[in-house]
PDB file of N, CA and C in Angstrom:
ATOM      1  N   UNK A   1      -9.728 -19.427 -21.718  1.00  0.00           N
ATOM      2  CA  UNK A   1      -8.768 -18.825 -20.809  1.00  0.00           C
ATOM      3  C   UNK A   1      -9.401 -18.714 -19.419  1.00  0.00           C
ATOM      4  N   UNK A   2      -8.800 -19.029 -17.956  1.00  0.00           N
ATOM      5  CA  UNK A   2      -9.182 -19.251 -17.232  1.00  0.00           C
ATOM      6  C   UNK A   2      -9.252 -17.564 -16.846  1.00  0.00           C
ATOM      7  N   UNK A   3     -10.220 -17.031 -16.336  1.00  0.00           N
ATOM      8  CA  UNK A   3     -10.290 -15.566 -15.636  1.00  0.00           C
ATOM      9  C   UNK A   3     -10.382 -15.744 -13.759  1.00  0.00           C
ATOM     10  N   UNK A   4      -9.103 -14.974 -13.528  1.00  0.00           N
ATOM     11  CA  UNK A   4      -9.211 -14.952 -11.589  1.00  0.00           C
ATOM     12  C   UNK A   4      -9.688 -14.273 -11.480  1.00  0.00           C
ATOM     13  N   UNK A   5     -10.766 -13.058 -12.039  1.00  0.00           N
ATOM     14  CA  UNK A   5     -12.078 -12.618 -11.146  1.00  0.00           C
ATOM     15  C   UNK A   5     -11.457 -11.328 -10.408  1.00  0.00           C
ATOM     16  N   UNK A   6     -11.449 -11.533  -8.894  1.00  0.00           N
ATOM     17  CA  UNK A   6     -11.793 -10.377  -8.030  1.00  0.00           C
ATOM     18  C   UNK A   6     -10.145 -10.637  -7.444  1.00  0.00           C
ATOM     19  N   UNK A   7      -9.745 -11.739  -7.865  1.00  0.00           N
ATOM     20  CA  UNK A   7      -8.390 -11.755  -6.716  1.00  0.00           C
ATOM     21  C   UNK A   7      -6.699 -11.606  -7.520  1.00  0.00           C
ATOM     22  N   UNK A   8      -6.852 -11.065  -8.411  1.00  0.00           N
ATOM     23  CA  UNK A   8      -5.812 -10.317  -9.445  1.00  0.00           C
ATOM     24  C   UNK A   8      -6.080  -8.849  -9.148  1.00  0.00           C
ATOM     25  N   UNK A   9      -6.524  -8.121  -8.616  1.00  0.00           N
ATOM     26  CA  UNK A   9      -6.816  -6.804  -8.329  1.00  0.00           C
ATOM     27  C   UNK A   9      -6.029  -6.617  -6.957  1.00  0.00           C
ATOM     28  N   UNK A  10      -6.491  -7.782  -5.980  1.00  0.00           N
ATOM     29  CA  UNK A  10      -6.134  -7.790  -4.548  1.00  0.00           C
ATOM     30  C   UNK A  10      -4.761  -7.942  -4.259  1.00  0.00           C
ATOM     31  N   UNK A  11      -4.335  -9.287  -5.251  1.00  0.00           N
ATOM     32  CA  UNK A  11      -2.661  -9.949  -5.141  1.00  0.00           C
ATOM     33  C   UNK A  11      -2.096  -8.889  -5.569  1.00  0.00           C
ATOM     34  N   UNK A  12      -2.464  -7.532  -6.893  1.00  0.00           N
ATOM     35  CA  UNK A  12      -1.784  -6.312  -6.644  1.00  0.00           C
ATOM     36  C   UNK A  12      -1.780  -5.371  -6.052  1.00  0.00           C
ATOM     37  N   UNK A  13      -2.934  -5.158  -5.819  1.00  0.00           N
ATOM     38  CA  UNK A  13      -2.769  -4.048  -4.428  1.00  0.00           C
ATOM     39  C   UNK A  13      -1.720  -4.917  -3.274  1.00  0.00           C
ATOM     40  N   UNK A  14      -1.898  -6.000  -3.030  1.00  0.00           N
ATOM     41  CA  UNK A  14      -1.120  -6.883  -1.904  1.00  0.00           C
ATOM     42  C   UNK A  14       0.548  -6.393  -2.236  1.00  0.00           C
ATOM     43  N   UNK A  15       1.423  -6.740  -3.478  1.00  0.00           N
ATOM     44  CA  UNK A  15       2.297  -5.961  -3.880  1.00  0.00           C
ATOM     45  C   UNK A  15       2.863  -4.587  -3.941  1.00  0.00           C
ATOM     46  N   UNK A  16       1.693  -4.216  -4.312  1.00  0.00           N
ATOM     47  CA  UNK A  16       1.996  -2.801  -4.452  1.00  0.00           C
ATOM     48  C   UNK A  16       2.686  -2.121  -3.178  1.00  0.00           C
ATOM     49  N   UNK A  17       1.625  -2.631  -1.961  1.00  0.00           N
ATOM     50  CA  UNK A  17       2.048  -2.510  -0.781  1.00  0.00           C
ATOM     51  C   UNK A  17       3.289  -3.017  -0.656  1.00  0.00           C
ATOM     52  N   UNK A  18       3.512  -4.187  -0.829  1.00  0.00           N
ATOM     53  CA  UNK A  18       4.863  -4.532  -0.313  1.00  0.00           C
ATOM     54  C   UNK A  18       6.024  -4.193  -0.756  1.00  0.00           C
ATOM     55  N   UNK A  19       5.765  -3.106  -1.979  1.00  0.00           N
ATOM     56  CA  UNK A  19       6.771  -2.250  -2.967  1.00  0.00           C
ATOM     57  C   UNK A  19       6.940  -1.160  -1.907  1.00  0.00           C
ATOM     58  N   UNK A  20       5.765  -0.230  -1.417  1.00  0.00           N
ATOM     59  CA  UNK A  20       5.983   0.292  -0.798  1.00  0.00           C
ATOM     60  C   UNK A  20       6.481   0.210   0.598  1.00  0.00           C
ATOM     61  N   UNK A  21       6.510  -0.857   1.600  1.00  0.00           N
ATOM     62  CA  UNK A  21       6.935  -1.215   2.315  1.00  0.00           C
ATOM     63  C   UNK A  21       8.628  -1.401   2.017  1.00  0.00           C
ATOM     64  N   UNK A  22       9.019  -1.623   0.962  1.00  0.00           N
ATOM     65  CA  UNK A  22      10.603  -1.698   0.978  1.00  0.00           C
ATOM     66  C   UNK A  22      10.792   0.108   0.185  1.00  0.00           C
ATOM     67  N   UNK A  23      10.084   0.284  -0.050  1.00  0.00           N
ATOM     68  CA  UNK A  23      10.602   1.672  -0.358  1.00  0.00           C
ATOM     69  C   UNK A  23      10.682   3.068   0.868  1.00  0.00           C
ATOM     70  N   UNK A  24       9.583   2.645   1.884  1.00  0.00           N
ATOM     71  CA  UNK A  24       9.835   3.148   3.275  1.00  0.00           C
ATOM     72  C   UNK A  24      11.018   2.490   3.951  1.00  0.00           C
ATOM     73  N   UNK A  25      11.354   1.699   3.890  1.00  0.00           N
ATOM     74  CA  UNK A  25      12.130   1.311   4.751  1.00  0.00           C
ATOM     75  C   UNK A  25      14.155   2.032   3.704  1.00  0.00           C
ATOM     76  N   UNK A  26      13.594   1.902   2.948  1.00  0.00           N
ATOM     77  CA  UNK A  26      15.121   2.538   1.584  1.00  0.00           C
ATOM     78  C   UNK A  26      15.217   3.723   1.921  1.00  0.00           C
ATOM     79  N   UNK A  27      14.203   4.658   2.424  1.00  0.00           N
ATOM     80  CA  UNK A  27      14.316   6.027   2.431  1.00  0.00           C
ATOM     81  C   UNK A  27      14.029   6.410   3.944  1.00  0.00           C
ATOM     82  N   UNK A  28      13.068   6.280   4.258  1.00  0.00           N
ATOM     83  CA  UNK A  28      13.342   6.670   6.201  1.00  0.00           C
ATOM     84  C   UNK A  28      14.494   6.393   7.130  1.00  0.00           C
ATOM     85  N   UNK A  29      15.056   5.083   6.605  1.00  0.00           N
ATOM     86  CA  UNK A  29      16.586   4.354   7.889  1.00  0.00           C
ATOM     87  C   UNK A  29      17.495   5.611   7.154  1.00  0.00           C
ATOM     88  N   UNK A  30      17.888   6.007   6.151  1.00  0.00           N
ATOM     89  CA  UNK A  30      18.595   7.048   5.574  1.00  0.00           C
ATOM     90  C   UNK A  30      18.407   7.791   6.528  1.00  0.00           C
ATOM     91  N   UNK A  31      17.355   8.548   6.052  1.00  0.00           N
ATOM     92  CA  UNK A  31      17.031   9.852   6.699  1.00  0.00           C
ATOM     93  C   UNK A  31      17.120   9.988   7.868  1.00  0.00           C
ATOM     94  N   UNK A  32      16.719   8.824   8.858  1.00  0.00           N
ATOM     95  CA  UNK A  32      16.492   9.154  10.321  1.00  0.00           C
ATOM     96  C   UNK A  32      18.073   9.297  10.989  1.00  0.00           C
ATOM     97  N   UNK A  33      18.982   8.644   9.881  1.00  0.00           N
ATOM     98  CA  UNK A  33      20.102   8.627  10.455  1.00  0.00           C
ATOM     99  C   UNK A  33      20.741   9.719   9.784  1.00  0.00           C
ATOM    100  N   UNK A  34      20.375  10.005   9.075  1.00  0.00           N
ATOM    101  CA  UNK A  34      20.834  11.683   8.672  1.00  0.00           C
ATOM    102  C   UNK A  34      20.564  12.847   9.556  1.00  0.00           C
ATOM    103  N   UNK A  35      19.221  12.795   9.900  1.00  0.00           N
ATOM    104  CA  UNK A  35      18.510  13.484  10.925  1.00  0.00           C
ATOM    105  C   UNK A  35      18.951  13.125  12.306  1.00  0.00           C
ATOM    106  N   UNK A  36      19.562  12.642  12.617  1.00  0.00           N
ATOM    107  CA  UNK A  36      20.198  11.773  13.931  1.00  0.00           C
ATOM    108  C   UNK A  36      19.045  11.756  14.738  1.00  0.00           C
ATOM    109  N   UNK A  37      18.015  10.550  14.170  1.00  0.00           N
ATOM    110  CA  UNK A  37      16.455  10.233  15.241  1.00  0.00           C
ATOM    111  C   UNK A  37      16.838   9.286  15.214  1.00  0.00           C
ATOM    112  N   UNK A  38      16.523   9.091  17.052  1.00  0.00           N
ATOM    113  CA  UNK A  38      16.624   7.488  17.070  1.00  0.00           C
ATOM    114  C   UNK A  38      15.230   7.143  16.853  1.00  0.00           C
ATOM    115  N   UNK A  39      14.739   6.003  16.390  1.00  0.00           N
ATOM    116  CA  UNK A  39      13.828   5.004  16.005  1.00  0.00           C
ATOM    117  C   UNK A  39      13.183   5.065  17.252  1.00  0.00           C
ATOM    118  N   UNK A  40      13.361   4.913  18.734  1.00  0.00           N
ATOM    119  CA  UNK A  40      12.529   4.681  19.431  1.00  0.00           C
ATOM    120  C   UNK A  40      12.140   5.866  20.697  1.00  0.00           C
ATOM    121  N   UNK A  41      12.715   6.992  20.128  1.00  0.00           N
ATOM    122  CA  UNK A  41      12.705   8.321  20.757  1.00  0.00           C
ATOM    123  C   UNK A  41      12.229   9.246  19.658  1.00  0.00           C
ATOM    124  N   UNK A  42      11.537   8.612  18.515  1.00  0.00           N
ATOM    125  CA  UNK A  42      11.431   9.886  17.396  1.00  0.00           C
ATOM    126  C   UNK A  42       9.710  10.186  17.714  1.00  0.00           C
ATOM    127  N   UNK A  43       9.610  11.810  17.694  1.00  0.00           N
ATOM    128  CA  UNK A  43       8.076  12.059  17.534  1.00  0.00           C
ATOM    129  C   UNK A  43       7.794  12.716  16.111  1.00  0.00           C
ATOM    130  N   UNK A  44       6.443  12.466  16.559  1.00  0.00           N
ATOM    131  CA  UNK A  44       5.961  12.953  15.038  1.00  0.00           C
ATOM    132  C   UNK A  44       6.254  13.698  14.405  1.00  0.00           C
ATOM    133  N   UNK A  45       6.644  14.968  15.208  1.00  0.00           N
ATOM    134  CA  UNK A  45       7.204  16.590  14.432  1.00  0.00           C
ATOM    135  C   UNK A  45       8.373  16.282  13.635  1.00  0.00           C
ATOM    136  N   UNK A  46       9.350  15.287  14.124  1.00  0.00           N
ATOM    137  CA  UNK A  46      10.968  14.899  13.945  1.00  0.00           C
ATOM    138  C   UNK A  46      10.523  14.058  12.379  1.00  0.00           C
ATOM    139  N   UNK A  47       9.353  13.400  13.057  1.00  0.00           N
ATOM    140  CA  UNK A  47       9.211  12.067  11.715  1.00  0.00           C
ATOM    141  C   UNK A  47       8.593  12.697  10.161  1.00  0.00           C
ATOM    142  N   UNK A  48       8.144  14.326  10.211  1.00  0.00           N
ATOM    143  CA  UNK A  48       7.592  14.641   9.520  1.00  0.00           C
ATOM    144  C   UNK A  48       8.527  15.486   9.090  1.00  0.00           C
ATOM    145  N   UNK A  49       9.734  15.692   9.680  1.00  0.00           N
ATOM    146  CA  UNK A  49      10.760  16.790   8.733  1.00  0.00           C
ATOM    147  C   UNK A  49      11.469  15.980   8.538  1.00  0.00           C
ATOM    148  N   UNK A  50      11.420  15.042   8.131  1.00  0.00           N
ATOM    149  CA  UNK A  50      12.966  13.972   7.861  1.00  0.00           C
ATOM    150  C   UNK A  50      13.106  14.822   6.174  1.00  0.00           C
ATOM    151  N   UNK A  51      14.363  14.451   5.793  1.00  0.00           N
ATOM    152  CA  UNK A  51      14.961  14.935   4.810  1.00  0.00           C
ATOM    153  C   UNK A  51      14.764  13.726   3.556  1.00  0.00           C
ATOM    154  N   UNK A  52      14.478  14.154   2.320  1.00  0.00           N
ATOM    155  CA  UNK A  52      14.188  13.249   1.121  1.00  0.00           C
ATOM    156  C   UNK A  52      13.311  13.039   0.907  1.00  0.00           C
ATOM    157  N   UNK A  53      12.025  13.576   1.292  1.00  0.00           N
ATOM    158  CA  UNK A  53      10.585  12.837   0.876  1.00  0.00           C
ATOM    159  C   UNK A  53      10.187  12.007   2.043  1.00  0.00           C
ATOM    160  N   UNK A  54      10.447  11.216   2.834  1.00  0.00           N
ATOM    161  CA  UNK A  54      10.930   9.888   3.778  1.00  0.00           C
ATOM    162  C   UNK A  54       9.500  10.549   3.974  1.00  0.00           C
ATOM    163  N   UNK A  55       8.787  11.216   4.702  1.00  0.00           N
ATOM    164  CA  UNK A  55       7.497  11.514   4.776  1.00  0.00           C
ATOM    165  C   UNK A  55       6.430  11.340   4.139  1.00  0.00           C
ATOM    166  N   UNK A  56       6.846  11.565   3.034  1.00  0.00           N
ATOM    167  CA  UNK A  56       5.337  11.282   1.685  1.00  0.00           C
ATOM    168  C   UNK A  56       5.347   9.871   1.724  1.00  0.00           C
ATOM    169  N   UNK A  57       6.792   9.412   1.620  1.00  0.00           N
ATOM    170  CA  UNK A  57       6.436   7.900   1.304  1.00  0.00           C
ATOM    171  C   UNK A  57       5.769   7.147   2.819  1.00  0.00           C
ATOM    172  N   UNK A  58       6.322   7.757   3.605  1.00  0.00           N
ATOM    173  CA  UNK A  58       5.626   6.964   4.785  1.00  0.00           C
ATOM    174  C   UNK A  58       4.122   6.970   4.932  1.00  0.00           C
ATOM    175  N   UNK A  59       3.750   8.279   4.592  1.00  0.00           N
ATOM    176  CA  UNK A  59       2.274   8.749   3.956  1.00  0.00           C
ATOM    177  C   UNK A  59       1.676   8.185   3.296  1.00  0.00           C
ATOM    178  N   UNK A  60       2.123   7.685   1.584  1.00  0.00           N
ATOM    179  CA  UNK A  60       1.522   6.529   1.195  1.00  0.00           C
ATOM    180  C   UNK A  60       1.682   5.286   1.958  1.00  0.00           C
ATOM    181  N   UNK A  61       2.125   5.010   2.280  1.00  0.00           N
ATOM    182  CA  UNK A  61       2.150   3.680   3.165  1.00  0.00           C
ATOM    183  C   UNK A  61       1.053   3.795   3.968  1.00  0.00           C
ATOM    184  N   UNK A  62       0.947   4.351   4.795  1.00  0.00           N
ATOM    185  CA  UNK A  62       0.073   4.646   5.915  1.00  0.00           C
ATOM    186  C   UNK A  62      -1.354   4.341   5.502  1.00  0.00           C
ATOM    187  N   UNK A  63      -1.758   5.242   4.257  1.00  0.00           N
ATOM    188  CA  UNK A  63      -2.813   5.206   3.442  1.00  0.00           C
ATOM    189  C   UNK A  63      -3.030   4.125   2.220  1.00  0.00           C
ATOM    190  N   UNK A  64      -2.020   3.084   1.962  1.00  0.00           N
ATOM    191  CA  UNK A  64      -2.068   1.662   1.714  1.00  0.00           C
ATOM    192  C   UNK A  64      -2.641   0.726   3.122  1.00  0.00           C
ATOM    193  N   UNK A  65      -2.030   1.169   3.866  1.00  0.00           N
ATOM    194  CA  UNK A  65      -2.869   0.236   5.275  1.00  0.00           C
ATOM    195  C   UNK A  65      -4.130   0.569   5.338  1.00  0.00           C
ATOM    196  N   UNK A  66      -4.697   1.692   5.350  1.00  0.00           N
ATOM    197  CA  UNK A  66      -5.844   2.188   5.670  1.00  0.00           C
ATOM    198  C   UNK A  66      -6.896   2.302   5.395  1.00  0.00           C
ATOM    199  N   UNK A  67      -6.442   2.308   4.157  1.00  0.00           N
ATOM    200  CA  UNK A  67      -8.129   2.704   3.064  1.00  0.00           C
ATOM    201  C   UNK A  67      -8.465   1.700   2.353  1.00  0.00           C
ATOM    202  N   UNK A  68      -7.486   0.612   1.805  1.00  0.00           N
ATOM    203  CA  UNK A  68      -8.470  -0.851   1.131  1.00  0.00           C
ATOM    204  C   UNK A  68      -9.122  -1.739   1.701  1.00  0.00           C
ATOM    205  N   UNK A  69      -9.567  -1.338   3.362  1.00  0.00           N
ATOM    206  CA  UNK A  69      -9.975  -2.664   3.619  1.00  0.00           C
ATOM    207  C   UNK A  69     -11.255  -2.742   3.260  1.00  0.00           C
ATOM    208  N   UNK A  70     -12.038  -1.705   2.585  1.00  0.00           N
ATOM    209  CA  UNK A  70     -13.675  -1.518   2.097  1.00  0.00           C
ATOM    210  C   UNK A  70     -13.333  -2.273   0.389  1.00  0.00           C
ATOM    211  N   UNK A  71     -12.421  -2.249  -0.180  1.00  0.00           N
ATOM    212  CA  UNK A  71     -11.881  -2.993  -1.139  1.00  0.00           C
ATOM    213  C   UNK A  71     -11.563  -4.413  -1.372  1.00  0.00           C
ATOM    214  N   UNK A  72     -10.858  -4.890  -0.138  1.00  0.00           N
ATOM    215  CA  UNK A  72     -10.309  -5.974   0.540  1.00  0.00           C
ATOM    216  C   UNK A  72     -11.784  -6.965   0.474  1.00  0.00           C
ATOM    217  N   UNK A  73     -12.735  -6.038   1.580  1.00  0.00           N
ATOM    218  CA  UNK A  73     -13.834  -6.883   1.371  1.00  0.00           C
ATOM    219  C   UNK A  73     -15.044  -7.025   0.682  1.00  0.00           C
ATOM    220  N   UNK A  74     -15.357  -6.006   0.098  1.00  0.00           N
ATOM    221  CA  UNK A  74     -15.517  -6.254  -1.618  1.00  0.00           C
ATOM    222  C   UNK A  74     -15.308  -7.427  -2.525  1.00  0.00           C
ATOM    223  N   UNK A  75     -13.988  -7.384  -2.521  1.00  0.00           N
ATOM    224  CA  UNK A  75     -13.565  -8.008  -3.801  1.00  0.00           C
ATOM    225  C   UNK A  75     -13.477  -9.612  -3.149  1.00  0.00           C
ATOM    226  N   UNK A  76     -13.031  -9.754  -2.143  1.00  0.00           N
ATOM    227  CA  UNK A  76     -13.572 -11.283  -1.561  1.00  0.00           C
ATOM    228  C   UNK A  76     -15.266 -11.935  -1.773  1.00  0.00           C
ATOM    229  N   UNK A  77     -15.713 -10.802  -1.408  1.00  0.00           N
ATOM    230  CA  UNK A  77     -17.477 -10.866  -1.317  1.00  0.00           C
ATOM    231  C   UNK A  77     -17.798 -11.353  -2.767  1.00  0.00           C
ATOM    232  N   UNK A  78     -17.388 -10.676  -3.713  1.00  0.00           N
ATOM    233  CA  UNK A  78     -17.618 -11.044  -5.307  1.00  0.00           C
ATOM    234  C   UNK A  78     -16.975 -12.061  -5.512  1.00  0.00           C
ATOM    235  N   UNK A  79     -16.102 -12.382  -5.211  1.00  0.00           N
ATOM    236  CA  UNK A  79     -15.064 -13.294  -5.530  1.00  0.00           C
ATOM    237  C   UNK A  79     -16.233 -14.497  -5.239  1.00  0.00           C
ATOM    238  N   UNK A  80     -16.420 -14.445  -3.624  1.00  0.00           N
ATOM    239  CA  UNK A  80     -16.886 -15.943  -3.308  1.00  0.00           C
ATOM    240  C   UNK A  80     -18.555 -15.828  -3.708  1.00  0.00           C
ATOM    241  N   UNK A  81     -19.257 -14.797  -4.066  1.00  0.00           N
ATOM    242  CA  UNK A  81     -20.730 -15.163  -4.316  1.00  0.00           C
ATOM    243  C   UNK A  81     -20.323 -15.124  -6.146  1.00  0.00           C
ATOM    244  N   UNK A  82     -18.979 -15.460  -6.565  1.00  0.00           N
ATOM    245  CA  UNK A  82     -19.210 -15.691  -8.126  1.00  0.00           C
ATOM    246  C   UNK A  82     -19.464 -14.738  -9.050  1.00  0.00           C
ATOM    247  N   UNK A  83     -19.536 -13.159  -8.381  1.00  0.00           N
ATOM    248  CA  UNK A  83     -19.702 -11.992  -9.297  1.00  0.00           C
ATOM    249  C   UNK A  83     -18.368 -11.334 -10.052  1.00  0.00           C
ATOM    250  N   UNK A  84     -17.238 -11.700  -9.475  1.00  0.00           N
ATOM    251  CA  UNK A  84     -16.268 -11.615 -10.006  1.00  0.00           C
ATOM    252  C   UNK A  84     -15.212 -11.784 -10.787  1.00  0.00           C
ATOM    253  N   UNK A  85     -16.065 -12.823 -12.112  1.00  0.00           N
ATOM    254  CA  UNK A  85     -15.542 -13.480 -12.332  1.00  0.00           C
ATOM    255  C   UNK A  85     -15.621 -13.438 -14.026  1.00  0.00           C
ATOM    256  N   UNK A  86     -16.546 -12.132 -14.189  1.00  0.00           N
ATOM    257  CA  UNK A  86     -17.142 -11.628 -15.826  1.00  0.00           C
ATOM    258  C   UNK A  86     -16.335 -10.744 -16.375  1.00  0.00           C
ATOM    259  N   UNK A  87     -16.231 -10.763 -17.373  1.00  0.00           N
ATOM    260  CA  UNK A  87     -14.956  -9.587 -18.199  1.00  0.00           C
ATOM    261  C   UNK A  87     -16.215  -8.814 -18.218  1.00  0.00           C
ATOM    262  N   UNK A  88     -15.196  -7.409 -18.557  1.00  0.00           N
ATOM    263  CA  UNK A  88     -15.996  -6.127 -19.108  1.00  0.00           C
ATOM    264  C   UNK A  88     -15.558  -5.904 -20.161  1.00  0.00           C
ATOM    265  N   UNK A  89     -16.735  -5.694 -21.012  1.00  0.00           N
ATOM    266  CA  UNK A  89     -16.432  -5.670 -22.606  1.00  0.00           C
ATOM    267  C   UNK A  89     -16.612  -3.973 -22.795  1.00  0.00           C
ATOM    268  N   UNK A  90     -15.709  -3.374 -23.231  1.00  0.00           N
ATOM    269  CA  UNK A  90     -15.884  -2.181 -23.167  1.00  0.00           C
ATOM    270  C   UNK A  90     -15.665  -2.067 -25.057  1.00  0.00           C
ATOM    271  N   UNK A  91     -16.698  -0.871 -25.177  1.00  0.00           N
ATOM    272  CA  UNK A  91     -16.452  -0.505 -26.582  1.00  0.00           C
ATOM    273  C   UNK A  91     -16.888  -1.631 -27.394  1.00  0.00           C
ATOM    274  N   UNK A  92     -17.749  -2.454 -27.083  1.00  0.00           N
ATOM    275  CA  UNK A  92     -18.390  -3.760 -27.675  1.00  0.00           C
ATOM    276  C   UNK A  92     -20.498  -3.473 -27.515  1.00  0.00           C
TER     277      UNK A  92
END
């Protein structure tokens, strides 16, 4: 069986994000127009009381951009020096 190593971890985090990216966008355009903010006059205080959550999720998002890129390059690094590429035998 062929094993992809370090870059089946990445292509989901890569998703995951882009789950969340349509799930900010499902719940903030709601809200902001519930909240009557316009998009290019909204400040932070406005963007943080939106109604439905629209905040948390923008929150994870934010912190999907932010924090894998020590991951990102990691898992490339293993990938291409060939360390990434061994199962873990657990309970063996």
């Amino acid at each position: 069986m062929y094993e992809h190593g370090m870059i089946t971890p990445v292509v989901a985090l890569v998703i995951w994000s882009l789950i969340m990216l349509i799930w900010l966008y499902a719940t903030r355009i709601p809200a902001m127009a519930k909240a009557k903010v316009k998009p290019g006059e909204a400040t932070k205080a406005q963007m943080e009381a939106l109604p439905g959550g629209a905040a948390n999720v923008a929150n994870n998002y934010n912190h999907l951009m932010e924090q894998p890129t020590l991951f990102y390059a990691l898992a490339f690094s293993l990938q291409l020096l060939g360390q990434g590429d061994h199962p873990i035998n657990i309970g063996s």
